[in-house]
N, C-alpha and C. Protein backbone atom coordinates (compact mmCIF):
# COMPACT_ATOMS: atom_id res chain seq x y z
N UNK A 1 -114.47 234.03 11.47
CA UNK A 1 -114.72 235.22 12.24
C UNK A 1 -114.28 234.95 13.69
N UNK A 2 -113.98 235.99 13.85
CA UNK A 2 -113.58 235.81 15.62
C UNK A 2 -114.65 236.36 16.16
N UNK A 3 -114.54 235.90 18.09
CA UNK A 3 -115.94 236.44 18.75
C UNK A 3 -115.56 237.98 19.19
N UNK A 4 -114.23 238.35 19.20
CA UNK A 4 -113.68 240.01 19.06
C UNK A 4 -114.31 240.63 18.56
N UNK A 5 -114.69 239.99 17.03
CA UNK A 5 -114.96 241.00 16.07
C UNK A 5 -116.19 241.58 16.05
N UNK A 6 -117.34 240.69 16.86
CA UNK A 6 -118.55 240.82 17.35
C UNK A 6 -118.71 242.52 18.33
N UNK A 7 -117.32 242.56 18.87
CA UNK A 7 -117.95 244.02 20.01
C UNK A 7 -116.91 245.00 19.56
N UNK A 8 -117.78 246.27 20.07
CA UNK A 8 -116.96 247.17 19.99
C UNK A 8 -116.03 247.65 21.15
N UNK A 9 -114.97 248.38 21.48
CA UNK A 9 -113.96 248.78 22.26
C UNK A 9 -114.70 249.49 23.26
N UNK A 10 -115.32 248.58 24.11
CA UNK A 10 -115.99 248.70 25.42
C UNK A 10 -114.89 247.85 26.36
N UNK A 11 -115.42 248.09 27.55
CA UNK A 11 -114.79 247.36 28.55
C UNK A 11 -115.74 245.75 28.77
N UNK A 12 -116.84 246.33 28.71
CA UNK A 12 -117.94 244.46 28.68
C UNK A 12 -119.01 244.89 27.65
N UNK A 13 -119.15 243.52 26.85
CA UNK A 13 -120.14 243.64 25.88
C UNK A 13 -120.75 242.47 25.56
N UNK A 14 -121.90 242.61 25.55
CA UNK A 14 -122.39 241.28 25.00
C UNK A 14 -123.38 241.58 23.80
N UNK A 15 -122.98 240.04 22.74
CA UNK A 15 -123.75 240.29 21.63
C UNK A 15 -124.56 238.81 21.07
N UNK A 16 -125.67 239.05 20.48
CA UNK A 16 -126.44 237.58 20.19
C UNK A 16 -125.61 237.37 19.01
N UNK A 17 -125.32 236.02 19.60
CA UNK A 17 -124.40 234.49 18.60
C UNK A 17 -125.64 233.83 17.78
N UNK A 18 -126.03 233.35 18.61
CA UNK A 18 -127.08 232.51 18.12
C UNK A 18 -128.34 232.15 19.08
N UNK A 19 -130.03 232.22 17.99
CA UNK A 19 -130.72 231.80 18.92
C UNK A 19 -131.85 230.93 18.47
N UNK A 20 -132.27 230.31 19.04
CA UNK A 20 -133.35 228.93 18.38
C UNK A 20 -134.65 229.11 19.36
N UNK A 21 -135.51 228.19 19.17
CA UNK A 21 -136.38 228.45 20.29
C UNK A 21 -135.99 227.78 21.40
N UNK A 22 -135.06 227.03 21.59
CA UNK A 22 -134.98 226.05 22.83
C UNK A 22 -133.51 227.41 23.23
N UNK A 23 -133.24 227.91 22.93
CA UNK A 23 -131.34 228.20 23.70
C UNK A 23 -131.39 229.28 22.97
N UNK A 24 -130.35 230.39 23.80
CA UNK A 24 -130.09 231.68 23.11
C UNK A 24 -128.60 231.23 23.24
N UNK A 25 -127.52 232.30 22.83
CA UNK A 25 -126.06 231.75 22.87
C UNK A 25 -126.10 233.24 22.86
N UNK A 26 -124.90 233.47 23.30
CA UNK A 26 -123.81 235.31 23.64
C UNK A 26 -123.13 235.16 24.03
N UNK A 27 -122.64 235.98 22.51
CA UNK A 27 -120.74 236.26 23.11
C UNK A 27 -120.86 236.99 23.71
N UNK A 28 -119.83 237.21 24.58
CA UNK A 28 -119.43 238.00 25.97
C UNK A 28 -118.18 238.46 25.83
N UNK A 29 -117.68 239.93 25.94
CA UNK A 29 -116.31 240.06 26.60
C UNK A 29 -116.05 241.22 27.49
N UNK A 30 -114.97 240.95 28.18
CA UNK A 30 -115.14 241.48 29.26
C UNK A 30 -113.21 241.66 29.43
N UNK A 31 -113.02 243.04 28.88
CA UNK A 31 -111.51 243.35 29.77
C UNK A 31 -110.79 243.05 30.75
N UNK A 32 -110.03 243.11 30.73
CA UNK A 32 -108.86 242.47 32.00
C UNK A 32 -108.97 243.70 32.87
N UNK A 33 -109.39 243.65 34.14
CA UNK A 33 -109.98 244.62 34.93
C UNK A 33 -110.83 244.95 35.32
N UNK A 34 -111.73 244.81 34.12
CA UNK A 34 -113.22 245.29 34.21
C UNK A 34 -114.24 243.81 35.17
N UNK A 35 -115.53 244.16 34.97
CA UNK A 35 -116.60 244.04 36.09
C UNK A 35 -117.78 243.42 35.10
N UNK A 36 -118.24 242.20 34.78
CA UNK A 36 -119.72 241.93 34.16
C UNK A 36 -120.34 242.51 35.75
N UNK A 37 -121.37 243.45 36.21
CA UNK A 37 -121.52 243.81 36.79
C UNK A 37 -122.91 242.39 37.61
N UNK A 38 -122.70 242.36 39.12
CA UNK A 38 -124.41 241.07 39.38
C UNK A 38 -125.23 241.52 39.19
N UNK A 39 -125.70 240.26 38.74
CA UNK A 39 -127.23 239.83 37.89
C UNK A 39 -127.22 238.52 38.33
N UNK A 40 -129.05 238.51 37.98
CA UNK A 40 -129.67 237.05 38.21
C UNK A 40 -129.71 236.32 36.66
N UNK A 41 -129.68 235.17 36.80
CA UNK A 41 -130.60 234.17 35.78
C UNK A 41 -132.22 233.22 36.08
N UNK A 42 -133.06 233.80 35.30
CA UNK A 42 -133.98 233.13 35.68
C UNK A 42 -134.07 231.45 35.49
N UNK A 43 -132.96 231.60 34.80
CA UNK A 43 -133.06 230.03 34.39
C UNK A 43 -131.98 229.29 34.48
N UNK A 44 -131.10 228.21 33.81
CA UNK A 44 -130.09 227.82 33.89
C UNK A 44 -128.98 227.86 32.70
N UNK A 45 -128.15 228.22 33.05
CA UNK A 45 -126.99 228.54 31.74
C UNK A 45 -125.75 228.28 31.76
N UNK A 46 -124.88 228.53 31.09
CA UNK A 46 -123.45 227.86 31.30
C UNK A 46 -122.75 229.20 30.38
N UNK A 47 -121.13 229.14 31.13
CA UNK A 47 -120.87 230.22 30.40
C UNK A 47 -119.67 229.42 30.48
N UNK A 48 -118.53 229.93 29.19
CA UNK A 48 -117.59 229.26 28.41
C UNK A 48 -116.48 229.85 28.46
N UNK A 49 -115.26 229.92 28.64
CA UNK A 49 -114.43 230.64 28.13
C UNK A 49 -113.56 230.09 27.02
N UNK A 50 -113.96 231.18 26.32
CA UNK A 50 -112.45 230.63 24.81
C UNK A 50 -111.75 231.22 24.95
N UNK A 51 -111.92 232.57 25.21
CA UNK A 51 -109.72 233.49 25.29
C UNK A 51 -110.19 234.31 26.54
N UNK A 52 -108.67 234.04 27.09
CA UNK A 52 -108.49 235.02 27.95
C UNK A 52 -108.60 234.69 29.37
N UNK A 53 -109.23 235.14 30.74
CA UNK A 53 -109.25 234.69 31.91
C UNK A 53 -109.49 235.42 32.47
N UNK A 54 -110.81 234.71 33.48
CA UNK A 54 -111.75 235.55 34.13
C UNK A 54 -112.01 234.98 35.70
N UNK A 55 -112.70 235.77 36.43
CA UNK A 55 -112.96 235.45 37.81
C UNK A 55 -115.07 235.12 37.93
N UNK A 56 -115.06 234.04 37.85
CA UNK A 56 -116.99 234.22 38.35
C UNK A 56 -116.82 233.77 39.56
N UNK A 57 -117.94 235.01 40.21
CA UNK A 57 -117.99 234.77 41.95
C UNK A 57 -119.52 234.95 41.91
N UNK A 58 -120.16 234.27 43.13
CA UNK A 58 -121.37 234.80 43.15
C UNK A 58 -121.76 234.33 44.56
N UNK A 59 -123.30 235.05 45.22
CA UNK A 59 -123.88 235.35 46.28
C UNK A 59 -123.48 233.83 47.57
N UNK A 60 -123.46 232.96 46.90
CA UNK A 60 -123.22 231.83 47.58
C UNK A 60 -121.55 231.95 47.66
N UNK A 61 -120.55 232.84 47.67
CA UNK A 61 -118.91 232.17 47.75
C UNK A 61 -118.70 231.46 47.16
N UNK A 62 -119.28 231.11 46.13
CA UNK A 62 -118.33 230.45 44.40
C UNK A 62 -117.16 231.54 43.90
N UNK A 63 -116.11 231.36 44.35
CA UNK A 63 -115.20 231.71 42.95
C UNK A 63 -114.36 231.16 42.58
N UNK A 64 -114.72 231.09 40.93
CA UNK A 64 -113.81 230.41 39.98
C UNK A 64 -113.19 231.00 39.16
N UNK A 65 -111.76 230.29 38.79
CA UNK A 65 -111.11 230.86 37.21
C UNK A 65 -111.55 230.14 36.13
N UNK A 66 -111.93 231.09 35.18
CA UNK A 66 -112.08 230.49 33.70
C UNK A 66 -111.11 230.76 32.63
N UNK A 67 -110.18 229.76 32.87
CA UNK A 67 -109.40 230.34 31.34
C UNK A 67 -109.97 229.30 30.30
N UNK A 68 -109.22 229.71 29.19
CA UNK A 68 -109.55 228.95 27.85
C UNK A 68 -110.37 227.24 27.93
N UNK A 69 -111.61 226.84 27.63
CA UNK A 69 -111.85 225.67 27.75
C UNK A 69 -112.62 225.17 29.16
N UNK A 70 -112.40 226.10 29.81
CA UNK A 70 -113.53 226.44 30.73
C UNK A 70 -114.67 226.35 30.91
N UNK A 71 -115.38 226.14 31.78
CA UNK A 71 -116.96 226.29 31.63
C UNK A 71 -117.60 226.62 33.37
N UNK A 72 -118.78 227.19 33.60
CA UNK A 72 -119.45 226.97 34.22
C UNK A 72 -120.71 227.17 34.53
N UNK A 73 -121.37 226.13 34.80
CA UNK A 73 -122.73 225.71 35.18
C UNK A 73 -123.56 226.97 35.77
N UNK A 74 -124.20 227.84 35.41
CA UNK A 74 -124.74 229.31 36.42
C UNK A 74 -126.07 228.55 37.04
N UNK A 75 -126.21 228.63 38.06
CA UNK A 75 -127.54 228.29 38.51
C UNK A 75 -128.84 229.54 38.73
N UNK A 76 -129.91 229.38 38.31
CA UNK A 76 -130.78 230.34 38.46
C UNK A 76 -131.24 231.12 39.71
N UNK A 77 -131.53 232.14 39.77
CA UNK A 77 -131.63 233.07 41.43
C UNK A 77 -130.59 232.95 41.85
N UNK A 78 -129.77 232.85 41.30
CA UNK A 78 -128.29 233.28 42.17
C UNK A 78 -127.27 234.25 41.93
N UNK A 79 -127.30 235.63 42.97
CA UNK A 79 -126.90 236.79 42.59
C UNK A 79 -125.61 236.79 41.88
N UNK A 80 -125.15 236.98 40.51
CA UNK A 80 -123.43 236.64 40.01
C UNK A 80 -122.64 237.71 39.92
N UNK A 81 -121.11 237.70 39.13
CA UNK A 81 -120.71 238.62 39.11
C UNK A 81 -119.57 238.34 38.08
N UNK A 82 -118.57 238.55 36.88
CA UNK A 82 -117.64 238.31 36.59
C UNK A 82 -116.62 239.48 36.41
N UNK A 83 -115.21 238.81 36.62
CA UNK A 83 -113.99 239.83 36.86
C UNK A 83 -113.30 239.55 35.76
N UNK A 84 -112.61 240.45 34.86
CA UNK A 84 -112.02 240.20 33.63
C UNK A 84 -110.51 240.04 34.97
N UNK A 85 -109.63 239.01 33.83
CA UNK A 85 -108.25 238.82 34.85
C UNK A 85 -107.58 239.50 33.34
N UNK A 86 -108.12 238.88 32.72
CA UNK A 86 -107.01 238.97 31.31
C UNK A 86 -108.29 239.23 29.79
N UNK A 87 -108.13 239.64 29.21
CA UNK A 87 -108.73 240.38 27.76
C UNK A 87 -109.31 239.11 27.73
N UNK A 88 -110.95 238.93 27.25
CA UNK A 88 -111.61 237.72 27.56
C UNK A 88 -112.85 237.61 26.48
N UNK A 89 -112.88 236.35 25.85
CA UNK A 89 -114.04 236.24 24.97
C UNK A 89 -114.97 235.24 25.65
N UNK A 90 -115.97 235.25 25.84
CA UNK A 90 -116.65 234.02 26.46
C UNK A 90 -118.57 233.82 25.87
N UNK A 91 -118.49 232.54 25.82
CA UNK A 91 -120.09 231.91 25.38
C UNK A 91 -120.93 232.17 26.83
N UNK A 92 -121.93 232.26 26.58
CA UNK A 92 -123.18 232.32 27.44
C UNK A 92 -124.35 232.05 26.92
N UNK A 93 -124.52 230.59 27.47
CA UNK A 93 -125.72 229.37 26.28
C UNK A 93 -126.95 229.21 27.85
N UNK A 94 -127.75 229.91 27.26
CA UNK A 94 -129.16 230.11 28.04
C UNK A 94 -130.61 229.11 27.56
């Protein structure tokens, strides 16, 4: 299965992958153009990219590219934001 096949023809979507009691996991995608709009994490998480390429910026002047193989560390209370660059599938392990 692909993580595509998970959303429907939205511009951002997220859907539960997997969840245990210790970790939730979500796929994420997010169009080339489009906006994961800011939000907080109460906790700490990491988000992944497998296809595609994206922009995460957040309240502190972090911005990074995530293409394929990617990762980054989200720290908690910290206002975020992601920019689709290119048609984008991505993990988000909470």
């Amino acid at each position: 299965m692909r993580l595509s096949d998970l959303h429907e023809k939205k511009d951002v979507s997220a859907k539960p992958l997997a969840e245990s009691l210790s970790a939730k996991v979500t796929a994420i995608q997010i169009l080339a153009g489009k906006l994961l709009k800011e939000h907080i994490t109460t906790i700490p998480a990491v988000l992944i990219c497998v296809i595609g390429e994206v922009v995460y910026e957040d309240e502190k002047g972090n911005s990074i590219n995530l293409k394929p193989g990617d990762f980054k560390e989200i720290e908690p209370m910290v206002k975020h934001w992601v920019k689709g660059i290119r048609d984008a599938q991505l993990v988000l392990i909470k």
